[in-house]
N, C-alpha and C. Protein backbone atom coordinates (compact mmCIF):
# COMPACT_ATOMS: atom_id res chain seq x y z
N UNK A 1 -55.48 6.91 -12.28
CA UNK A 1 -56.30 6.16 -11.33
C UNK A 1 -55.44 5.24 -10.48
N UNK A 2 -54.37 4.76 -11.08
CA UNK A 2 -53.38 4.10 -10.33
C UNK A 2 -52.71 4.24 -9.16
N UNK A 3 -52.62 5.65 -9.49
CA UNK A 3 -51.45 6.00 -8.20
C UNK A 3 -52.27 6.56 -7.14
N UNK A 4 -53.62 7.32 -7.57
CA UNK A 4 -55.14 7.46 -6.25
C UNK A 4 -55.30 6.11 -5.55
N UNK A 5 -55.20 5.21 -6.07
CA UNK A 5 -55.15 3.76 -5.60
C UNK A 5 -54.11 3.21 -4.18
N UNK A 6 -53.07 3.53 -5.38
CA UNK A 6 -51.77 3.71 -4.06
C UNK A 6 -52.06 4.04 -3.10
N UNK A 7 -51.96 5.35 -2.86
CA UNK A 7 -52.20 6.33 -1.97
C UNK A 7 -53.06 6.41 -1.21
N UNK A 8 -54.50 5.77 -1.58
CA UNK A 8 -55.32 5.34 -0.45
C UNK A 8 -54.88 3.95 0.22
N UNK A 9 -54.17 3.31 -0.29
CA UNK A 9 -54.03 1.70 -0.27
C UNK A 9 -52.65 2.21 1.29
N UNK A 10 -51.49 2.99 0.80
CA UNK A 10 -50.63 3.79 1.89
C UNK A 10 -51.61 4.61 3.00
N UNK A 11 -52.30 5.15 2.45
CA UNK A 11 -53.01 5.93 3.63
C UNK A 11 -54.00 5.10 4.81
N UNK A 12 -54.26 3.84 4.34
CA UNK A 12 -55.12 2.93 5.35
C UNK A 12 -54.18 2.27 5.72
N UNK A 13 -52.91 2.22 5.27
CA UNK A 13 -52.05 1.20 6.03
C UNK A 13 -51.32 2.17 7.32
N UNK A 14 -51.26 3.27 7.11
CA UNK A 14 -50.40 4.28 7.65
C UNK A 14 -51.40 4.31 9.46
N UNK A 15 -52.99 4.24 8.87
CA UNK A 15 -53.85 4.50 10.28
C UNK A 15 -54.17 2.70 10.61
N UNK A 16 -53.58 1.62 10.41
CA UNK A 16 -53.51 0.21 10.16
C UNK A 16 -52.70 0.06 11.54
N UNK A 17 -51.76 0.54 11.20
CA UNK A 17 -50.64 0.20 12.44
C UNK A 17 -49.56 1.08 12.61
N UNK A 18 -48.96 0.74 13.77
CA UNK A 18 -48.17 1.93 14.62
C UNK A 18 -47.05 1.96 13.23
N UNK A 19 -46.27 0.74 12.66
CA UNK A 19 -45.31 0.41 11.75
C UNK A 19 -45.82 0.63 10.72
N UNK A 20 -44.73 1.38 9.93
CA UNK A 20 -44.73 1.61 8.56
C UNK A 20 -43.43 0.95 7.84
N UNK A 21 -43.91 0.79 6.89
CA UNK A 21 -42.04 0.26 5.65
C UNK A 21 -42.19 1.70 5.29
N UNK A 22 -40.93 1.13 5.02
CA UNK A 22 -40.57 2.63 4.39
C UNK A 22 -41.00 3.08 3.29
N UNK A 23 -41.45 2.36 2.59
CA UNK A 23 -42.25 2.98 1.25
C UNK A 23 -43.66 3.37 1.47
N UNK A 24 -44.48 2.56 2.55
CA UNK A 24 -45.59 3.57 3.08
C UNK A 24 -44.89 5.35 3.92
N UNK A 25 -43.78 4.95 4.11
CA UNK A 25 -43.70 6.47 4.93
C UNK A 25 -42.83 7.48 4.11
N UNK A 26 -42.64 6.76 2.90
CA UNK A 26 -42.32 7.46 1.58
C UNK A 26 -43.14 8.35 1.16
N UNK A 27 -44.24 7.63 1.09
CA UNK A 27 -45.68 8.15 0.31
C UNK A 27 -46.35 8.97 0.91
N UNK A 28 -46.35 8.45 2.66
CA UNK A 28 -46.88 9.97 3.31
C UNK A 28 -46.16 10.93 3.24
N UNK A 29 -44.53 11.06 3.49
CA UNK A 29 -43.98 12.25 3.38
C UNK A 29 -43.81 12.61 1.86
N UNK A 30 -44.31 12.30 1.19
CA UNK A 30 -44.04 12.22 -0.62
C UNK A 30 -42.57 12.33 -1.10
N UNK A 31 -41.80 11.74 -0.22
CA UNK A 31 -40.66 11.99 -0.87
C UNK A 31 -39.62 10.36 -1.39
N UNK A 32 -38.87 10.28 -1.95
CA UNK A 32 -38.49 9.16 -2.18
C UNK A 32 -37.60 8.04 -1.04
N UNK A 33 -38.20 6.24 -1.02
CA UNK A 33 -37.55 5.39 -0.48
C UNK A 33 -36.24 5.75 -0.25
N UNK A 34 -35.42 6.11 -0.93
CA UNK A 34 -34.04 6.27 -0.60
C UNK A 34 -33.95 7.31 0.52
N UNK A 35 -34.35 8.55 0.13
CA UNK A 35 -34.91 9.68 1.13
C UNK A 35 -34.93 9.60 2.52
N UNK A 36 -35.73 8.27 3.08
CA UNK A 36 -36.17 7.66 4.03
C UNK A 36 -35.15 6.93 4.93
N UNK A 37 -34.24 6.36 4.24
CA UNK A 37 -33.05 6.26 4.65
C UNK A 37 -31.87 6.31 4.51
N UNK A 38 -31.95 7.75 4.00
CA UNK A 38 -30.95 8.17 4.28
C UNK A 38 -31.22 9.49 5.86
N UNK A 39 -32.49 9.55 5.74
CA UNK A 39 -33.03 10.38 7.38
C UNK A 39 -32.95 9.33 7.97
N UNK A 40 -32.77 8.23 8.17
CA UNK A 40 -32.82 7.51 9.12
C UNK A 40 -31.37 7.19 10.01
N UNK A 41 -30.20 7.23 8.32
CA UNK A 41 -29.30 6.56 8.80
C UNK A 41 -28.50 7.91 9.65
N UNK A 42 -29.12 9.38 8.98
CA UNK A 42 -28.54 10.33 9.58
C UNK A 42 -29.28 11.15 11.01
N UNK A 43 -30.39 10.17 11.77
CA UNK A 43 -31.29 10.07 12.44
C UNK A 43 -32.25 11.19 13.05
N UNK A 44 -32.61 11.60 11.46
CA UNK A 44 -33.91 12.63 11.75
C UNK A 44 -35.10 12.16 11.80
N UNK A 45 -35.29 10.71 11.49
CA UNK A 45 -36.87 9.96 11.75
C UNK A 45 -36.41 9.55 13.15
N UNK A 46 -37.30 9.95 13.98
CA UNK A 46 -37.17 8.84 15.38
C UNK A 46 -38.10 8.37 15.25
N UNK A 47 -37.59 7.64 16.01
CA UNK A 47 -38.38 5.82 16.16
C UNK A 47 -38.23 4.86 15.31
N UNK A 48 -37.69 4.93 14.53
CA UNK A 48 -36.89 3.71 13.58
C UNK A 48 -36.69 2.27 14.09
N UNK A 49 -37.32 1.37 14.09
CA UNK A 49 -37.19 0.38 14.00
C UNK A 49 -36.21 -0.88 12.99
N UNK A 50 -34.72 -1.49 12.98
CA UNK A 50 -34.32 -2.52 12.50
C UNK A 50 -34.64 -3.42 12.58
N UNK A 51 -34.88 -4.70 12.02
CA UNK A 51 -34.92 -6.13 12.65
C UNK A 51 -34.32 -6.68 10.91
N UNK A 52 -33.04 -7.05 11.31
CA UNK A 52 -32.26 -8.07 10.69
C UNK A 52 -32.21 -6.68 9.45
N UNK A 53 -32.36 -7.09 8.60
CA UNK A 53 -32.19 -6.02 7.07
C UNK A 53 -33.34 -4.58 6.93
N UNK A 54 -34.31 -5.39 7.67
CA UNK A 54 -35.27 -4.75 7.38
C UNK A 54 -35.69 -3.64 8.09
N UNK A 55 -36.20 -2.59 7.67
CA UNK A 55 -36.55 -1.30 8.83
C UNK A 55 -37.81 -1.19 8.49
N UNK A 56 -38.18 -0.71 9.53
CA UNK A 56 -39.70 -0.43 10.40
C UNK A 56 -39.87 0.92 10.91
């Protein structure tokens, strides 16, 4: 029941706003945070957003 939770909790944030963290866009692509950037740093997500540490 936990992780149905999640996943709706990611899925309203995902249609919430244009920005995602990366662990909401983990969960839509089901694959793991790290995953996420390491497509980023090798720049197969476009539109990536930095600000200071943090990505968007």
């Amino acid at each position: 029941m936990g992780q149905e939770k999640k996943e709706a909790e990611i899925e309203a944030a995902a249609h919430a706003s244009p920005l995602m963290t990366p662990d909401e866009l983990a969960g839509l692509l089901r694959c793991s945070r790290r995953t996420v950037y390491d497509r980023v740093d090798k720049g197969e997500l476009p539109g990536s957003l930095r600000i200071g540490r943090r990505l968007w």
